[in-house]
Each structure stands twice: as structure tokens, then as C-alpha cells.
Protein backbone atom coordinates (compact mmCIF):
# COMPACT_ATOMS: atom_id res chain seq x y z
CA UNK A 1 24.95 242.54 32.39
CA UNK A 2 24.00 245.85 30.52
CA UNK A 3 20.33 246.10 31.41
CA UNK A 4 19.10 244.56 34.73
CA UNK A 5 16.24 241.56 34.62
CA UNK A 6 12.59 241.62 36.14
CA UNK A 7 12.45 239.66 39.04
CA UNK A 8 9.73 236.62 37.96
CA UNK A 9 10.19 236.93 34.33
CA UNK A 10 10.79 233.66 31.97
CA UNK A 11 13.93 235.22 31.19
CA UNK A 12 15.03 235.82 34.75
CA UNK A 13 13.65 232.58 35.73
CA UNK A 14 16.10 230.50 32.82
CA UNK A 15 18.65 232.27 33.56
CA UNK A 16 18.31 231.40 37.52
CA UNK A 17 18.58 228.10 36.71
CA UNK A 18 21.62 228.20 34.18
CA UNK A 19 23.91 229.48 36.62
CA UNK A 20 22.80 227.08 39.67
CA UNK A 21 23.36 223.90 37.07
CA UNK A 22 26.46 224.88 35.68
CA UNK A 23 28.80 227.61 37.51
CA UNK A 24 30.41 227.92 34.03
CA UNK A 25 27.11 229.87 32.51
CA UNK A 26 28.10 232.65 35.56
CA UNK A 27 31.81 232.83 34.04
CA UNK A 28 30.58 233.55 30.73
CA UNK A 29 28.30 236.03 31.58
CA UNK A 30 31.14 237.84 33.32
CA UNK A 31 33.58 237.86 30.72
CA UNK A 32 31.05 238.05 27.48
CA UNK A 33 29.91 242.11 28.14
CA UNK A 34 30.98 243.60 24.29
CA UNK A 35 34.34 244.94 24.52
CA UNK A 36 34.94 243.41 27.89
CA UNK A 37 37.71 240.50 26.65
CA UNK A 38 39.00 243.33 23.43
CA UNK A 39 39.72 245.73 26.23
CA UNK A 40 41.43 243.28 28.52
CA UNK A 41 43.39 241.95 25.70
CA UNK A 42 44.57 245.34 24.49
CA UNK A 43 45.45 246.41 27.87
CA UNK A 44 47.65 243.18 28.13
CA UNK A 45 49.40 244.63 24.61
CA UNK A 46 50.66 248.12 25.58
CA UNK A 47 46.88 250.12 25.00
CA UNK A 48 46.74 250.88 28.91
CA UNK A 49 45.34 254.20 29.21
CA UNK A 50 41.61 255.53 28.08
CA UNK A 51 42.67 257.79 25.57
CA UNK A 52 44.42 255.25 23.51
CA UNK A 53 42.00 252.46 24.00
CA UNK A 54 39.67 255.23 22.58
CA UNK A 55 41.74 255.28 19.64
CA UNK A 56 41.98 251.50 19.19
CA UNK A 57 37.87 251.33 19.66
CA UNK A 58 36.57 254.70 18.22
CA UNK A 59 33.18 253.32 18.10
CA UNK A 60 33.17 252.70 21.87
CA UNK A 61 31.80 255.43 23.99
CA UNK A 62 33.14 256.72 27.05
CA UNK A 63 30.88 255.31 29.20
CA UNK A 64 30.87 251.86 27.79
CA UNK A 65 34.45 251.89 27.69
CA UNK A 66 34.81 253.62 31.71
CA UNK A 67 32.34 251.23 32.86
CA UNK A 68 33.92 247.68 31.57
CA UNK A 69 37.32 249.34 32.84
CA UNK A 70 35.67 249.64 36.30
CA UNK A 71 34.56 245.87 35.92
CA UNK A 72 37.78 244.89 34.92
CA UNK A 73 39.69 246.24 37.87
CA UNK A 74 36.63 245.55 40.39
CA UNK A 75 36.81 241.35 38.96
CA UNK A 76 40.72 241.61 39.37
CA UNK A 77 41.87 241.18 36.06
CA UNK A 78 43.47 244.51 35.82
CA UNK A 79 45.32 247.37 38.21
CA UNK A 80 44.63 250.81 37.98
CA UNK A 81 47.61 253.06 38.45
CA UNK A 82 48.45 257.09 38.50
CA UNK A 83 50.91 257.79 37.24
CA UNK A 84 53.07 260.69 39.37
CA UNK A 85 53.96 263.65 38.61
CA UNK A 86 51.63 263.84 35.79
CA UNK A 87 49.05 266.91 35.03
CA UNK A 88 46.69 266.10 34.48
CA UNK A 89 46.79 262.98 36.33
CA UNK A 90 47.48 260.29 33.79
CA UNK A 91 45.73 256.79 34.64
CA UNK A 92 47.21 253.13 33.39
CA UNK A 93 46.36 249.78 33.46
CA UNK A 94 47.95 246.66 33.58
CA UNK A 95 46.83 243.33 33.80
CA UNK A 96 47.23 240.85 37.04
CA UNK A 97 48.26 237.73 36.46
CA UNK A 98 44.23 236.96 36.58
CA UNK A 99 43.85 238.42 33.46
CA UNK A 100 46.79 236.92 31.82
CA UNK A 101 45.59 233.48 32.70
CA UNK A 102 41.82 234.60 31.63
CA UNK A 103 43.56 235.74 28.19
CA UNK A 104 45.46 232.29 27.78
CA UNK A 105 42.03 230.19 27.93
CA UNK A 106 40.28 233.05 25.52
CA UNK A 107 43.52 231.71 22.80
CA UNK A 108 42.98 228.97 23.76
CA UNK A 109 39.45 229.32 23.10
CA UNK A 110 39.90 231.51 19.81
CA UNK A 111 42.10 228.00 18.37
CA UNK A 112 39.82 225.95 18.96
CA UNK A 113 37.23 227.87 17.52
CA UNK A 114 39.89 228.30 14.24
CA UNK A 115 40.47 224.68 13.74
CA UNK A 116 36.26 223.63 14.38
């Protein structure tokens, strides 16, 4: 979540009680973050290191973009790699086999949301 929640607020309060009656409402919140599923879904194309995902999103920032690469590789749904012999070291990422199956229910998603 970009900004964290006052403890005792309405908001924090509704939102406390999303997630324990419906485990899906936690799901979403993890994957909805802007650029979160447009990063993971260009990573899974060939765009797997920062400076081209910078080209593909040149109205992301660095941070935003570093930050939902950390979350991606810290939720599993994509490997961070050097690459050797590189100078500077070059960085890639690829998606686990998470991600891939996190990208098929997105389509699958994305068609249903075509066709209603």
C-alpha cells in the first residue's frame, strides 16, 4: 500500500474487516499497487532490466518503479539476477512460475472484463 493507515481510523477499521471476511480483498490489495501487474507483465515479455522498463513506462519514476520491483521479487513472482561479467553490473528479471500463473488469471481477468 503506498501510504500507511492510522491505526483506529474508519478507513483502517473497513479495511480490517475486508480482509478477515474475504482473504480475496488481501490478494487484490497485493497485486493492485499502479504499475505493479504492467511491470510484471512486461517483465514476462522480454522488458527485464530497469533501464528498459524505464523506457516502456517513462512516466514512472525510479523509485516507484525500484520499489514495486522489490515487491515483486520479495512476493515471489519474479527473480532477480546479475548478470556476470558485466560493468557495470547489469541486473535482470524473470518471472517464476508464480508470476506466470498470476499473469494467466489477470487474462483471464482482462477477457472477462472485454466480453462484460
Amino acid at each position: 500500500m503506498a501510504t500507511k493507515l492510522k491505526n483506529g481510523t474508519t478507513n483502517a477499521c473497513n479495511i480490517g474487516v475486508l480482509y478477515g471476511s474475504c482473504e480475496v480483498n488481501e490478494i487484490l490489495r497485493n497485486i493492485s499497487p499502479r504499475w505493479k501487474m504492467q511491470v510484471l507483465h512486461s517483465i514476462k515479455h522480454g522488458i527485464c532490466q530497469f533501464s528498459l522498463l524505464k523506457e516502456a513506462f517513462p512516466s514512472l519514476s525510479d523509485q516507484i518503479l525500484g520499489k514495486r520491483l522489490s515487491e515483486l521479487v520479495i512476493d515471489g513472482l519474479v527473480d532477480k539476477a546479475a548478470v556476470e561479467g558485466t560493468v557495470p553490473q547489469q541486473i535482470v528479471y524473470t518471472t517464476t512460475k508464480k508470476g506466470e500463473e498470476l499473469l494467466k488469471v489477470i487474462d483471464d481477468l482482462h477477457q472477462w472484463g472485454m466480453r462484460w
